[in-house]
Protein backbone atom coordinates (compact mmCIF):
# COMPACT_ATOMS: atom_id res chain seq x y z
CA UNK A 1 9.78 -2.87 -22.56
CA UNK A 2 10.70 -1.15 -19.08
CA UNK A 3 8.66 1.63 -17.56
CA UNK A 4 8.87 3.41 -14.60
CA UNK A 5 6.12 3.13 -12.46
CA UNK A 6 4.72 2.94 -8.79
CA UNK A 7 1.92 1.87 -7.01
CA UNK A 8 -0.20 5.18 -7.85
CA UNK A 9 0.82 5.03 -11.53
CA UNK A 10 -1.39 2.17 -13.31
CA UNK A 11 0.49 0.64 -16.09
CA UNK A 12 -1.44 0.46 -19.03
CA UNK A 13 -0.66 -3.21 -20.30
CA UNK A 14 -0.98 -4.13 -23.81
CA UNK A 15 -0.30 -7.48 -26.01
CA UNK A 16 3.02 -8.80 -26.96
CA UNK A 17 4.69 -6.11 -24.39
CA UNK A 18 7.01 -7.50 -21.55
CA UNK A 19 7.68 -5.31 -18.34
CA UNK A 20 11.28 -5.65 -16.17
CA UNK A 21 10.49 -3.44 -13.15
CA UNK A 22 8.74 -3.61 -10.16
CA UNK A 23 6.37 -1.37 -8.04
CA UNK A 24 6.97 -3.02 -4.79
CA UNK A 25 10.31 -5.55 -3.46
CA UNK A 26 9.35 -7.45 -0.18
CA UNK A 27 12.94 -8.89 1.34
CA UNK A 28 10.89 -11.05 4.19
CA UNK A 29 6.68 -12.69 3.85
CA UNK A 30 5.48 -14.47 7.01
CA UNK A 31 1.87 -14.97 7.55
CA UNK A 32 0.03 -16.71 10.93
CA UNK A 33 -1.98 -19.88 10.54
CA UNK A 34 -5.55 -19.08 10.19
CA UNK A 35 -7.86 -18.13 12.90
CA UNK A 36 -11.37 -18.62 12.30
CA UNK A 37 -11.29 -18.25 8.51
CA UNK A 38 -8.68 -14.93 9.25
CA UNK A 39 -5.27 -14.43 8.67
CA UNK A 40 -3.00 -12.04 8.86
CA UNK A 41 0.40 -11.73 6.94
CA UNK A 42 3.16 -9.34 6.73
CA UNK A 43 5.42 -8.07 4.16
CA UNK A 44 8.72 -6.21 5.33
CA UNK A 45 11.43 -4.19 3.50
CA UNK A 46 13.51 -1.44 4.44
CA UNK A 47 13.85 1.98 2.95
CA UNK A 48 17.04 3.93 3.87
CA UNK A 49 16.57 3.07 7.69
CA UNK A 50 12.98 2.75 8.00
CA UNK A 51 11.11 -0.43 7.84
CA UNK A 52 7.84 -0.47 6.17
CA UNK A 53 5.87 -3.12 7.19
CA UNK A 54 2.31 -4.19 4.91
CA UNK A 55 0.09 -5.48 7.03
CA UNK A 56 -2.90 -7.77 4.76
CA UNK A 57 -5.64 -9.17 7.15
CA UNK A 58 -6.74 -12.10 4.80
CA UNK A 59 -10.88 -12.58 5.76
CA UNK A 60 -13.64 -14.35 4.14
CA UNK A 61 -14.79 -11.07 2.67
CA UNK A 62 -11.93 -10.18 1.19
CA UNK A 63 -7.95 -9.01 2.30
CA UNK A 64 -7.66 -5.37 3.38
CA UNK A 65 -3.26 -4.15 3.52
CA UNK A 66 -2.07 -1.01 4.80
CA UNK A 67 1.54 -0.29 4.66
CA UNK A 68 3.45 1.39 8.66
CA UNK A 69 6.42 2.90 8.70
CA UNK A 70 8.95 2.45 11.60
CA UNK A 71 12.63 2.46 13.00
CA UNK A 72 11.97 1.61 16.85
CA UNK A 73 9.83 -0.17 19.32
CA UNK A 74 6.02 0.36 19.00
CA UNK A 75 2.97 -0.46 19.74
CA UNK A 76 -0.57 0.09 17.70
CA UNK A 77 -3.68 -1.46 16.88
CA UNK A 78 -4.89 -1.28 13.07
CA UNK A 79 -9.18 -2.63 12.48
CA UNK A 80 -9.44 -2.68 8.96
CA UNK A 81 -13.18 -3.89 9.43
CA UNK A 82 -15.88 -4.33 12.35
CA UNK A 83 -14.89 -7.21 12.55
CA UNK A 84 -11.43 -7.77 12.83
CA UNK A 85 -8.20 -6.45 14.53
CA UNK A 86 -5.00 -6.78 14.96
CA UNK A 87 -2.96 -5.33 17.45
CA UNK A 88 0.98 -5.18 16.22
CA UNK A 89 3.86 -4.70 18.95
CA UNK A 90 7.52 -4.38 17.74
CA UNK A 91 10.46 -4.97 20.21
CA UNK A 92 14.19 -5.68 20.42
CA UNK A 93 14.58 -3.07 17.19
CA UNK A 94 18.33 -3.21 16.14
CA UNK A 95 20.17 -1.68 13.59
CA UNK A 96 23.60 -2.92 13.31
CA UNK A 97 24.67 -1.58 9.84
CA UNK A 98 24.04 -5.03 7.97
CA UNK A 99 20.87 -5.81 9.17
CA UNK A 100 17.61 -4.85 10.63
CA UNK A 101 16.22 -7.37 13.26
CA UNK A 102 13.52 -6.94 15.27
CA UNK A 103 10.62 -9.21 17.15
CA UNK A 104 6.92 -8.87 16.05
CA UNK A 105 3.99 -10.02 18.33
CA UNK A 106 0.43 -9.85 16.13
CA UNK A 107 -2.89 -10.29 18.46
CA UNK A 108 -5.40 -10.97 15.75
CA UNK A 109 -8.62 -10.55 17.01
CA UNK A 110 -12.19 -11.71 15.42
CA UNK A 111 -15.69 -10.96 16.22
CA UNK A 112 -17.79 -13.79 16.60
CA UNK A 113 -21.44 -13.72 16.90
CA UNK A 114 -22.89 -14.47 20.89
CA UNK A 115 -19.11 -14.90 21.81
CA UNK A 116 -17.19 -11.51 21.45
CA UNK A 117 -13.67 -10.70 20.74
CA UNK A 118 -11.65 -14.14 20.65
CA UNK A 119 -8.45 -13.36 19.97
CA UNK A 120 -4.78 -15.39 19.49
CA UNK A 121 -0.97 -14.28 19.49
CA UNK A 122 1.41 -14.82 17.52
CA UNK A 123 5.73 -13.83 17.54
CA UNK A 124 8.03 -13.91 14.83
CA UNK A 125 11.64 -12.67 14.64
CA UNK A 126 12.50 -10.91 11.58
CA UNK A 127 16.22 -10.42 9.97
CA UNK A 128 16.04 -7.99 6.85
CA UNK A 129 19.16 -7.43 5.31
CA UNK A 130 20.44 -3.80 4.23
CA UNK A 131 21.46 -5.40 0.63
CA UNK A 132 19.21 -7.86 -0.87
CA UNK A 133 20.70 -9.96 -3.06
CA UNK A 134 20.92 -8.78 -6.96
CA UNK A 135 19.78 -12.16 -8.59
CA UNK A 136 20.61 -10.86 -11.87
CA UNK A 137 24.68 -11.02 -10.67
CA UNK A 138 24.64 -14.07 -9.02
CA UNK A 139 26.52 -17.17 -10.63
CA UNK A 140 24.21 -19.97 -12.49
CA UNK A 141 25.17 -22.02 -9.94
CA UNK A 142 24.86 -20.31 -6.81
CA UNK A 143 21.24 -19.44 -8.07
CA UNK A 144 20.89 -23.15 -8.56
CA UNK A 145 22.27 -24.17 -5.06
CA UNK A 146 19.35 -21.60 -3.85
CA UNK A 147 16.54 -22.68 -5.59
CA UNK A 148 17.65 -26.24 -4.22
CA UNK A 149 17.62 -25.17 -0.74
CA UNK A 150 14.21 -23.08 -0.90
CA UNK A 151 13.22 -26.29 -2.52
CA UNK A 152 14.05 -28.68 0.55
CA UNK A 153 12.90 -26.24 2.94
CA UNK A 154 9.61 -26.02 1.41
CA UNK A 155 9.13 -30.09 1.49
């Protein structure tokens, strides 16, 4: 059973029923090593020509997200909770048809008790293709050869 939904639409699940859709498709995941118990990680698609970017600060209370929108270099600082931060910079934004590529620098900043703010940076580059693979049109062994090489890169 398929039904539409999205992420302000609950889906009322019931026994026996199976569900083919999904409310949200993230093309790239990279998340920093942990920083005093805190971590922050980022989900990225694209949407016509706009990147939206979820943002989960993962804490030993719990993980806040918020989702940004953006198609060029920016700046902001997002504090979810007292304390935590994280202060997100994109650069080198490009949009060459294909792809979107651009460079992410995350200052994630923690509280500590007597010490203050001790915060540590972090850079990624991201690559998010205009046309994610379908997987439901790619040959058996294709899919194979991927699940091989996600395989050996995760060892």
């Amino acid at each position: 059973m398929s039904s539409k939904t999205n992420a302000l639409t609950p889906v009322m699940v019931k026994h026996g029923q199976t569900y083919t859709d999904y409310d949200n498709l993230a093309l790239v995941e990279w998340c920093t090593p942990k920083y005093f118990g805190f971590q922050v990680c980022f989900s990225v698609t694209v949407e016509g020509k706009m990147v939206i970017l979820t943002v989960t600060i993962k804490t030993p209370f719990g993980n806040y997200s918020k989702s940004f929108k953006f198609n060029s270099d920016l700046s902001w600082t997002w504090q979810p909770i007292g304390r935590a931060k994280v202060v997100i910079s994109i650069g080198n934004f490009q949009d060459n048809g294909a792809s979107i590529s651009f460079d992410l620098t995350v200052k994630l900043c923690v509280k500590i008790p007597i010490l203050g703010w001790k915060c540590i940076s972090y850079t990624h580059h991201f690559v998010i293709p205009d046309n994610p693979a379908d997987t439901d049109n790619i040959s058996a062994s294709d899919f194979h050869a991927v699940l091989k090489l996600q395989e050996m890169a995760d060892s």
